[in-house]
PDB file of N, CA and C in Angstrom:
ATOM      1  N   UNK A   1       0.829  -1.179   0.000  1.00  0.00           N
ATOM      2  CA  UNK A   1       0.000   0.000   0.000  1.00  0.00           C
ATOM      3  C   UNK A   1       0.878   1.248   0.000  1.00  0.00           C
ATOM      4  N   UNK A   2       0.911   2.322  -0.428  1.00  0.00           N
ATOM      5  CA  UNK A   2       1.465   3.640  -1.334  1.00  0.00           C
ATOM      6  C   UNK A   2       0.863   4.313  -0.126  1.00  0.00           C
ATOM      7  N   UNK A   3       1.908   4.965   0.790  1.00  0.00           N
ATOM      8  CA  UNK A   3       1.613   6.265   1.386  1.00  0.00           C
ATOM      9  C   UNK A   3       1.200   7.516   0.530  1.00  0.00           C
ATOM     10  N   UNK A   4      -0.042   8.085   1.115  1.00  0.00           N
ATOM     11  CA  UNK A   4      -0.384   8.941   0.656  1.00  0.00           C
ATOM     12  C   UNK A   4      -0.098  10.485   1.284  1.00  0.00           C
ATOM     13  N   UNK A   5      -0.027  11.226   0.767  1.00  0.00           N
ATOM     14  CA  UNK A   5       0.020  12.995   1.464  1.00  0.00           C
ATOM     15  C   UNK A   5      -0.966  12.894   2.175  1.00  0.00           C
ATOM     16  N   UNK A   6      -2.123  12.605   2.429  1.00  0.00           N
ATOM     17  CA  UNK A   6      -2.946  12.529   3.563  1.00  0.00           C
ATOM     18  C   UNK A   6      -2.855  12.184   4.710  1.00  0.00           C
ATOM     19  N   UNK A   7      -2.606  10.786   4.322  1.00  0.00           N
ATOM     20  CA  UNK A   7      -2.717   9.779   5.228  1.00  0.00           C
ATOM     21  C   UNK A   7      -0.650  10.267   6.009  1.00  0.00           C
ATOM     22  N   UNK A   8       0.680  10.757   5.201  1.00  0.00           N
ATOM     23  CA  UNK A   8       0.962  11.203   5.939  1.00  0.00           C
ATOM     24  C   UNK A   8       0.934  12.395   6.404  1.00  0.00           C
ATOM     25  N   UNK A   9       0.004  13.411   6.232  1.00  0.00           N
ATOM     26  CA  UNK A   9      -0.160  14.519   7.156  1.00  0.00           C
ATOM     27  C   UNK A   9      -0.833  14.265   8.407  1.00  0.00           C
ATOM     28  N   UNK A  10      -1.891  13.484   8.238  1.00  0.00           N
ATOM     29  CA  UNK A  10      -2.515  13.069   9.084  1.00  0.00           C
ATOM     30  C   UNK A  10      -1.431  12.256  10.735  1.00  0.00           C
ATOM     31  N   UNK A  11      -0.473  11.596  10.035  1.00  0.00           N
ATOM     32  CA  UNK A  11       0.095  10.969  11.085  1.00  0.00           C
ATOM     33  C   UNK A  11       1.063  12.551  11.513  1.00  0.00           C
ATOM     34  N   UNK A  12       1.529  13.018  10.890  1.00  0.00           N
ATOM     35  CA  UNK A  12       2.580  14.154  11.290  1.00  0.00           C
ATOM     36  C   UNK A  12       1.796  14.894  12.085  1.00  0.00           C
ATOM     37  N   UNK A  13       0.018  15.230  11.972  1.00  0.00           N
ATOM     38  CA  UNK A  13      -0.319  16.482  12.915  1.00  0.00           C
ATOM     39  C   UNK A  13      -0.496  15.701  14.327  1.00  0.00           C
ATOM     40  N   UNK A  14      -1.172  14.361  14.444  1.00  0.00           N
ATOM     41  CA  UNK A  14      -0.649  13.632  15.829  1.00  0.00           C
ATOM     42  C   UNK A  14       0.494  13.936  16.537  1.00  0.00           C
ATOM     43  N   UNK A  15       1.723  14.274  15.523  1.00  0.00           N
ATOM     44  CA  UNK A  15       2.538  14.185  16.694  1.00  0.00           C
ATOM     45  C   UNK A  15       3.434  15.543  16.295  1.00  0.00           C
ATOM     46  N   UNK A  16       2.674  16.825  15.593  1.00  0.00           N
ATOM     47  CA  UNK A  16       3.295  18.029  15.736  1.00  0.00           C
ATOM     48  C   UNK A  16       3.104  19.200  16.903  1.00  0.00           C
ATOM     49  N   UNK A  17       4.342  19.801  17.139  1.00  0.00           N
ATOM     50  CA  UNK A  17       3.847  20.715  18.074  1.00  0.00           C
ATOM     51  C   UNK A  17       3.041  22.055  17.650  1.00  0.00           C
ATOM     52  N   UNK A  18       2.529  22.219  16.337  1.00  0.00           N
ATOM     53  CA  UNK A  18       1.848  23.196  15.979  1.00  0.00           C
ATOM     54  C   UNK A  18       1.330  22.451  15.236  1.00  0.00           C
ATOM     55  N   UNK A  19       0.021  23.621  14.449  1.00  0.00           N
ATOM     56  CA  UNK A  19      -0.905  23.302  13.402  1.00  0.00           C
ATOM     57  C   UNK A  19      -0.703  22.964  12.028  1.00  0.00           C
ATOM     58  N   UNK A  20      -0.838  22.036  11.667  1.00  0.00           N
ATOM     59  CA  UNK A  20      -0.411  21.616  10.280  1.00  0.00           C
ATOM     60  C   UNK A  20      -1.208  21.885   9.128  1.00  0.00           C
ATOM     61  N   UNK A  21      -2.623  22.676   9.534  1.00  0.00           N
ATOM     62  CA  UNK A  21      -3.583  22.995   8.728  1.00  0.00           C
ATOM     63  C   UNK A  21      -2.642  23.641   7.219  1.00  0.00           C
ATOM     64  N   UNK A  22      -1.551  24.283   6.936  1.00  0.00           N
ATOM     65  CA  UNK A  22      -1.627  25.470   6.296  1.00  0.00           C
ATOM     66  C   UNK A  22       0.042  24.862   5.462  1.00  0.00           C
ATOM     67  N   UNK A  23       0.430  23.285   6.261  1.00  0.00           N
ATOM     68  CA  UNK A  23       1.726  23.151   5.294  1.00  0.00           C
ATOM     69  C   UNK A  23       1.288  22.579   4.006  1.00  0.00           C
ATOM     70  N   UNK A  24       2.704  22.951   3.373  1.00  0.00           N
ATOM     71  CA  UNK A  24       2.577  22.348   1.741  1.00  0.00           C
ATOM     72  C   UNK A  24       3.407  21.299   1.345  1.00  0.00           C
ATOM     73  N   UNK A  25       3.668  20.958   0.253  1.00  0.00           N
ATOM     74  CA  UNK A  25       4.550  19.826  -0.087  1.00  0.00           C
ATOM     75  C   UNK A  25       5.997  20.749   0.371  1.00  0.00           C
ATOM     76  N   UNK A  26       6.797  21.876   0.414  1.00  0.00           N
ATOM     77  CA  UNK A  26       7.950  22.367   0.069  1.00  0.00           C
ATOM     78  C   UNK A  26       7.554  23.011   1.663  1.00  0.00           C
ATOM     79  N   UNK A  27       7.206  22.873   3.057  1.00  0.00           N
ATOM     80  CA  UNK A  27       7.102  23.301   4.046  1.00  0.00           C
ATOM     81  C   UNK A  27       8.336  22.563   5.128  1.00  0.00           C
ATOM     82  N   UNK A  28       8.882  23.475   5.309  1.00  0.00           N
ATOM     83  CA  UNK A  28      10.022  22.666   6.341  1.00  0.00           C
ATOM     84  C   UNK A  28       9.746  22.586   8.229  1.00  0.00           C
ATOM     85  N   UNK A  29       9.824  21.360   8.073  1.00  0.00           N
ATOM     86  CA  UNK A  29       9.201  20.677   9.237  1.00  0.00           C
ATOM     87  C   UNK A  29       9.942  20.764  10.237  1.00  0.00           C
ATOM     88  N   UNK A  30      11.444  20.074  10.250  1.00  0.00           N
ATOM     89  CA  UNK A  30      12.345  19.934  11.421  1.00  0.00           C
ATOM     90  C   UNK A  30      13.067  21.359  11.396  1.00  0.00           C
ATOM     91  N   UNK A  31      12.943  21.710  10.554  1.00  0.00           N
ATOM     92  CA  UNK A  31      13.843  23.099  10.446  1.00  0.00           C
ATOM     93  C   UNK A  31      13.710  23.723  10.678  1.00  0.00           C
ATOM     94  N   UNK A  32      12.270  23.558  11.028  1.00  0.00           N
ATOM     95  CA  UNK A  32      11.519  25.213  11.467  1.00  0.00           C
ATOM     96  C   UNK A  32      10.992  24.330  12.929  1.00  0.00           C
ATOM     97  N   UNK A  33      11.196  23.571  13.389  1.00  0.00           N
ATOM     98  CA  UNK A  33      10.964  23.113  14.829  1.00  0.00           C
ATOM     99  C   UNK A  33       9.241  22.715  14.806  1.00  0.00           C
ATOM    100  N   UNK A  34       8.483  23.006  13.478  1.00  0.00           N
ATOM    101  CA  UNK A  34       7.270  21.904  13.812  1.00  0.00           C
ATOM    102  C   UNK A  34       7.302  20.476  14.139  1.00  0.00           C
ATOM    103  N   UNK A  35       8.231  20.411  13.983  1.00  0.00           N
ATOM    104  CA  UNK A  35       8.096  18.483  14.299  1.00  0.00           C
ATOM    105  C   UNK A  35       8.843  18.230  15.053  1.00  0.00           C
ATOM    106  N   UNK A  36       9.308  17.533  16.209  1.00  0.00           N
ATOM    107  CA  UNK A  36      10.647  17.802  17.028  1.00  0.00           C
ATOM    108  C   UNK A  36      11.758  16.104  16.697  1.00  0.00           C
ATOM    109  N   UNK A  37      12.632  16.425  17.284  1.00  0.00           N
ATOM    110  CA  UNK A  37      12.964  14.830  17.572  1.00  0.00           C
ATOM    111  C   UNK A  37      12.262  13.276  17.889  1.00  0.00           C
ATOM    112  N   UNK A  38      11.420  13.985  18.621  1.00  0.00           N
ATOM    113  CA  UNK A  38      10.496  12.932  19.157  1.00  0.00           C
ATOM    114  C   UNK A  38       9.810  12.020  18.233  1.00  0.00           C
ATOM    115  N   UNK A  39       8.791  13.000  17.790  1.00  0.00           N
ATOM    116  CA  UNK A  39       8.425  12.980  16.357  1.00  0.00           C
ATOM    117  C   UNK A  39       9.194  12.319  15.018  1.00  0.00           C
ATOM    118  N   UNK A  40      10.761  12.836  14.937  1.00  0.00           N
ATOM    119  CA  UNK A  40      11.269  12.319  13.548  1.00  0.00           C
ATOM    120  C   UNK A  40      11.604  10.631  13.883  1.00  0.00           C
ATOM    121  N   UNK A  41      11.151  10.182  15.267  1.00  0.00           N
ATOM    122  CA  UNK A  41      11.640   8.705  15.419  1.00  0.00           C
ATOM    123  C   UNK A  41      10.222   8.446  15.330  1.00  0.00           C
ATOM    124  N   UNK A  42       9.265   8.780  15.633  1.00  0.00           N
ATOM    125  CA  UNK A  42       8.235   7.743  15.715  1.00  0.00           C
ATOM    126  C   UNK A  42       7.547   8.118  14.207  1.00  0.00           C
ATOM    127  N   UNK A  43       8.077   8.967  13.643  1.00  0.00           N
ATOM    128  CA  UNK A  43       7.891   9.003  11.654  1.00  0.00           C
ATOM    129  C   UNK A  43       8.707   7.409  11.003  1.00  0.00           C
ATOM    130  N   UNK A  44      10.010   7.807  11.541  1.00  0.00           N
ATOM    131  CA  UNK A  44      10.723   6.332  11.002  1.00  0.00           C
ATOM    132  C   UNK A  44      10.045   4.896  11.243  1.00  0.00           C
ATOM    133  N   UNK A  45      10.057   4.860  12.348  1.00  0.00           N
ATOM    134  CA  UNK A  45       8.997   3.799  12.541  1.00  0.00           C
ATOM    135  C   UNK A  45       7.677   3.798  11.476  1.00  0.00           C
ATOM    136  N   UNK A  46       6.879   4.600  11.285  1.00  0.00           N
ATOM    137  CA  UNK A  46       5.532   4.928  10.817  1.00  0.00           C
ATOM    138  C   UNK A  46       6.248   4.552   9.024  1.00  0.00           C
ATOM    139  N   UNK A  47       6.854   5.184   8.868  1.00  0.00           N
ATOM    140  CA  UNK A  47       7.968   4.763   7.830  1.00  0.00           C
ATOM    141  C   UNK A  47       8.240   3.224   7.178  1.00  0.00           C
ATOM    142  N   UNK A  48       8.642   3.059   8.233  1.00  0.00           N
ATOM    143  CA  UNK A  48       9.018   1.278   7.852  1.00  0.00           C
ATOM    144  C   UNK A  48       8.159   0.880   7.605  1.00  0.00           C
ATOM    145  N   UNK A  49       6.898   0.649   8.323  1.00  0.00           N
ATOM    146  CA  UNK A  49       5.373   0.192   8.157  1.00  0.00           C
ATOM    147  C   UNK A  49       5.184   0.254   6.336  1.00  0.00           C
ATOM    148  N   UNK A  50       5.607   1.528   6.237  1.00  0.00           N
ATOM    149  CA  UNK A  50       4.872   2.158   4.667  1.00  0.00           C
ATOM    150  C   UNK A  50       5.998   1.364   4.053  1.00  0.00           C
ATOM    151  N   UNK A  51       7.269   1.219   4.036  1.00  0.00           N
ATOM    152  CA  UNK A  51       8.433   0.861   3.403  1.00  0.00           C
ATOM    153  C   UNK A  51       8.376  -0.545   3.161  1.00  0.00           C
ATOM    154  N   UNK A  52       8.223  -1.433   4.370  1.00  0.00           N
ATOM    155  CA  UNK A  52       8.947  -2.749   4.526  1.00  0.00           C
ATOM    156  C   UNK A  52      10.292  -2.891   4.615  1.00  0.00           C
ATOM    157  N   UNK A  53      10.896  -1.244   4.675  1.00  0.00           N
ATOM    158  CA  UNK A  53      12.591  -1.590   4.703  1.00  0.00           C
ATOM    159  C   UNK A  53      12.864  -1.233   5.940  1.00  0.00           C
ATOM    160  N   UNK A  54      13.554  -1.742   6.539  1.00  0.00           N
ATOM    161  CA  UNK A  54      14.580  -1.262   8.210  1.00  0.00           C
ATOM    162  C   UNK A  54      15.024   0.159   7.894  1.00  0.00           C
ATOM    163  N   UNK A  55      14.603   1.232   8.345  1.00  0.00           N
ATOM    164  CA  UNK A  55      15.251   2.074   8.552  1.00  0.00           C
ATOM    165  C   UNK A  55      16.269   2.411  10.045  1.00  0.00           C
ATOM    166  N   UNK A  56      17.318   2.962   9.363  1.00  0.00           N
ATOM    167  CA  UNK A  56      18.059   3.459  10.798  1.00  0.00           C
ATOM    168  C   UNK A  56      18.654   4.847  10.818  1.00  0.00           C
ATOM    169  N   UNK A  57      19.889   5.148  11.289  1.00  0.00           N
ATOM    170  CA  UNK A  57      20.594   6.806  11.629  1.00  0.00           C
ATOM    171  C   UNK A  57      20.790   7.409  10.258  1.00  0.00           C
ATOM    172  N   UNK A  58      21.161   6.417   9.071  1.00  0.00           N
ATOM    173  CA  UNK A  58      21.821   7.103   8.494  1.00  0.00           C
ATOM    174  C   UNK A  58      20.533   7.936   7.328  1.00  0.00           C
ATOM    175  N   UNK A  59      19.582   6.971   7.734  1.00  0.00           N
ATOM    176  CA  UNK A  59      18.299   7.544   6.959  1.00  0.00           C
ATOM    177  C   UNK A  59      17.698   8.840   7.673  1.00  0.00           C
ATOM    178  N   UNK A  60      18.173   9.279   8.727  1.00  0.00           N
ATOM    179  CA  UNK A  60      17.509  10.456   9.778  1.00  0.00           C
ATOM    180  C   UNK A  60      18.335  11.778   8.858  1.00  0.00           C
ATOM    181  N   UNK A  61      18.199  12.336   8.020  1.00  0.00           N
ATOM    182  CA  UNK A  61      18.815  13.299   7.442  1.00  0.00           C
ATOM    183  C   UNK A  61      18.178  14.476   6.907  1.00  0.00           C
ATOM    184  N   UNK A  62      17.718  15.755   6.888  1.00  0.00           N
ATOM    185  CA  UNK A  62      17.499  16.448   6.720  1.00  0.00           C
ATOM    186  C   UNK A  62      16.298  16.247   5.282  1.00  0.00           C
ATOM    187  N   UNK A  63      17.453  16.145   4.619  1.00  0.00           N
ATOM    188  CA  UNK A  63      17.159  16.339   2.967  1.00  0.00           C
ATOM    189  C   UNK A  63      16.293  14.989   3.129  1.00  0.00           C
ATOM    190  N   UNK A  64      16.522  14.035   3.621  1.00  0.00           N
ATOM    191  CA  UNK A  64      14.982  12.951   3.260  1.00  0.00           C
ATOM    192  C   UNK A  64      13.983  13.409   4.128  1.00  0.00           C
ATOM    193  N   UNK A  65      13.765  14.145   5.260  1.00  0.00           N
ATOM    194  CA  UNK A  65      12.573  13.888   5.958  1.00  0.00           C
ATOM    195  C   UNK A  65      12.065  15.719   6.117  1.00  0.00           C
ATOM    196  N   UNK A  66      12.650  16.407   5.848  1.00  0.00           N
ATOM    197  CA  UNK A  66      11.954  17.748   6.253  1.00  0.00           C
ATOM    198  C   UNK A  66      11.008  18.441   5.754  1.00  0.00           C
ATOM    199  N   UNK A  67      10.631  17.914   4.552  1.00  0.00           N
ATOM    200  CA  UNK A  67       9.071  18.583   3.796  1.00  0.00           C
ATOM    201  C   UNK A  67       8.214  17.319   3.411  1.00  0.00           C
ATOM    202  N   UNK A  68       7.076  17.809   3.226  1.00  0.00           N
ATOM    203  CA  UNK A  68       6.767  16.270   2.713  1.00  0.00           C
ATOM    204  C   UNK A  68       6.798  15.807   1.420  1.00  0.00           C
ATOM    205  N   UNK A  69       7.123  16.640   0.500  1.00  0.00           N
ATOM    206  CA  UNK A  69       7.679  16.389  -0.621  1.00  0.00           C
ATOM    207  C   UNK A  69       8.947  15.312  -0.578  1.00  0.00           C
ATOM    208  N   UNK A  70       9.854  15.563  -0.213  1.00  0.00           N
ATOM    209  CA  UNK A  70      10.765  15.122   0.738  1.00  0.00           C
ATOM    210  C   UNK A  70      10.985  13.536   1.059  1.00  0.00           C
ATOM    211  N   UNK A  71       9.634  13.670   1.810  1.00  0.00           N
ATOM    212  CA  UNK A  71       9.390  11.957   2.411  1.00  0.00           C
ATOM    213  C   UNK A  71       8.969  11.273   1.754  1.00  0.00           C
ATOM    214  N   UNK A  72       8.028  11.948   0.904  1.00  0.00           N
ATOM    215  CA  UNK A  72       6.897  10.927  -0.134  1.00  0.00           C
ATOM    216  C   UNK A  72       8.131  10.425  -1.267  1.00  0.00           C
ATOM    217  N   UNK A  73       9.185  11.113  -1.434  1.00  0.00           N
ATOM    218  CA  UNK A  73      10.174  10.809  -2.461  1.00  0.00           C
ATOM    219  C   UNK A  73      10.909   9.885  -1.584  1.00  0.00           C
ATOM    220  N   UNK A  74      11.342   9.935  -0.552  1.00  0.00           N
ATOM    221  CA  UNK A  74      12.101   9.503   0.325  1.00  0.00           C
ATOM    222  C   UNK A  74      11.478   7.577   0.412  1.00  0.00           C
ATOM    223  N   UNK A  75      10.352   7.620   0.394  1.00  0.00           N
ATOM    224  CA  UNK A  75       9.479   6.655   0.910  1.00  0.00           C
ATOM    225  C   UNK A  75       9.632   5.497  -0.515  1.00  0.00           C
ATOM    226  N   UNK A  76       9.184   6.758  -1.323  1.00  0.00           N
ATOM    227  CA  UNK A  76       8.778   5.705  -2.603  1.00  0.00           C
ATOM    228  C   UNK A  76      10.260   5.053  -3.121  1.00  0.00           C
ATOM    229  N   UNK A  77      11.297   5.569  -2.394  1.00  0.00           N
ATOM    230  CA  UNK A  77      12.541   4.971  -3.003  1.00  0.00           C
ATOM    231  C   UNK A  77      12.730   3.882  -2.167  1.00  0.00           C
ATOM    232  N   UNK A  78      12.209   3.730  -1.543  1.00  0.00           N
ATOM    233  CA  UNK A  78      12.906   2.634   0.211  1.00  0.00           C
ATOM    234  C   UNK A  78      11.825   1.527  -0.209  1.00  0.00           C
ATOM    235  N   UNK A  79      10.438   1.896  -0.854  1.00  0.00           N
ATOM    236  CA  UNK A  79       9.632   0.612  -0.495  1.00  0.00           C
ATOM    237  C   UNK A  79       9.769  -0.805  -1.602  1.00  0.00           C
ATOM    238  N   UNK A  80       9.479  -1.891  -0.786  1.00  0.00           N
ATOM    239  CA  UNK A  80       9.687  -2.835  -1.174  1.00  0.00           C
ATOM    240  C   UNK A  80       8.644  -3.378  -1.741  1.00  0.00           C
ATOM    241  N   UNK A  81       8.779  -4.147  -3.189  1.00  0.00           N
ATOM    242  CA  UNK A  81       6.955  -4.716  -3.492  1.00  0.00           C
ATOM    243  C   UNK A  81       7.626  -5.424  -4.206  1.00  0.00           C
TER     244      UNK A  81
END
């Protein structure tokens, strides 16, 4: 099953410290402190689910996870089918 922009905004506003009503695909998440640490581990996890691949440290990097443009590219390269 294909993560969708919904379905991950939906998991990101669970666990953002602000309102996610108003981001876009090119909105920076960790960079601008909407999403914290906390958050970018329990994404990875949420991640793998969508992937089927083990993610670990070296996948925690800026340029894959900070917009959701970002992830959805990030994602569709990692998953396994």
């Amino acid at each position: 099953m294909a993560l969708t922009k919904s379905d991950l905004l939906e998991h990101l506003a669970d666990h953002a410290r602000d309102d996610l009503s108003e981001v876009t695909e090119e909105t920076e998440l960790f960079s601008t402190g909407l999403i914290d640490s906390f958050a970018m581990i329990d994404l990875l996890l949420f991640l793998e689910k969508h992937t089927g691949a083990k993610l670990g440290p070296e996948d925690m990097r800026v340029d894959n996870l900070d917009t959701i443009g970002q992830i959805l590219k990030f994602v569709e390269s990692r998953r396994k089918g």
